[in-house]
Protein backbone atom coordinates (compact mmCIF):
# COMPACT_ATOMS: atom_id res chain seq x y z
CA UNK A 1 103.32 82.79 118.59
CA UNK A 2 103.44 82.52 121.97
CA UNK A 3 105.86 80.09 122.33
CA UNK A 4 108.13 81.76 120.58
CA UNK A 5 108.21 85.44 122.05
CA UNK A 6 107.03 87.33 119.28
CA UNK A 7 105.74 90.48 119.15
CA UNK A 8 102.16 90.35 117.98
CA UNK A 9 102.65 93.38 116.04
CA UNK A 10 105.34 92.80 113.81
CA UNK A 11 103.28 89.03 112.55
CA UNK A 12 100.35 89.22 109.33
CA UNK A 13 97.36 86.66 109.67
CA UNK A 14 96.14 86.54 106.27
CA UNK A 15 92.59 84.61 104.89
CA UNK A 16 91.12 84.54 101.75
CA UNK A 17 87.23 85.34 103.37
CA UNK A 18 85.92 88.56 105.27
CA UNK A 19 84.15 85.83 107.94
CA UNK A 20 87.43 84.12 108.15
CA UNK A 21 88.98 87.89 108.57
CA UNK A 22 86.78 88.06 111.57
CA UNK A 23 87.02 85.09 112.70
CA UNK A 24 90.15 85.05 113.01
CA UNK A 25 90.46 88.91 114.98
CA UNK A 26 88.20 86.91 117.48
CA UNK A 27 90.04 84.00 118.23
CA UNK A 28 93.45 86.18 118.52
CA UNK A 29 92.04 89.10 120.98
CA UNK A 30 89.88 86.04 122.93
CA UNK A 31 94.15 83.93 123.13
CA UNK A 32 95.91 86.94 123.18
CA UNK A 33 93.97 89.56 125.51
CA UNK A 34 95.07 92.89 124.40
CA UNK A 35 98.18 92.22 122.54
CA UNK A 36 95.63 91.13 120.16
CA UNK A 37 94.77 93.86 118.82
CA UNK A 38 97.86 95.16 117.25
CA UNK A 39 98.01 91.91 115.41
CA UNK A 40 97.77 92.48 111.54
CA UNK A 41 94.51 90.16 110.18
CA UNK A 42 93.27 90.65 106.46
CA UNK A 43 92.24 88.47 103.56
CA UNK A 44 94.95 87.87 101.07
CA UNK A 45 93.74 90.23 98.35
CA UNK A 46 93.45 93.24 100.45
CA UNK A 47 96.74 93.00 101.89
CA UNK A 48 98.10 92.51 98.75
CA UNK A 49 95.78 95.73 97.14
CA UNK A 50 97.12 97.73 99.70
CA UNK A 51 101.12 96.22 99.76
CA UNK A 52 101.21 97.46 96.06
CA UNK A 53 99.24 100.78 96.81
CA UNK A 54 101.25 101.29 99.27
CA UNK A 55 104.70 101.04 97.44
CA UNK A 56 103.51 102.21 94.22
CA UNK A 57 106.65 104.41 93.41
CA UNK A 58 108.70 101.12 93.31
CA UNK A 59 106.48 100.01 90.84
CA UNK A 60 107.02 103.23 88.77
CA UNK A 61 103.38 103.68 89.09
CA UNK A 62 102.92 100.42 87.88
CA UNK A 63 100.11 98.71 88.13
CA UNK A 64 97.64 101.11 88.44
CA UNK A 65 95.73 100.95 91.61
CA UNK A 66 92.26 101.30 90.49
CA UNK A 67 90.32 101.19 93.79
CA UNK A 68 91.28 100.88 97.20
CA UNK A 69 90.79 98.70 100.39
């Protein structure tokens, strides 16, 4: 990431475990310092939960949400 110049905000780090979810915040804000922690970090299926929350009405509704992140 570095490397390249990017903003550590606009980039997703996505996991499929909670430890690997925090594992993962640690090792960014430890390379990172405090750019860190505007970096995105999640486990695949609550990004995804909350990607079609989120943008429900271009799903007409559809699926139903039934709980949230």
């Amino acid at each position: 990431m570095l490397n390249y110049d990017t903003n550590p905000a606009e980039t997703v780090y996505l996991t499929y475990t909670k430890a690997g979810e925090s594992e993962m915040i640690a090792r960014l804000e430890n390379h990172l310092d405090e750019s860190g922690k505007n970096v995105r970090v999640s486990t695949i299926h609550a990004f995804c939960s909350a990607l079609i929350h989120d943008n429900s009405e271009y799903y007409e509704n559809q699926p139903k949400v039934i709980s949230h992140v």
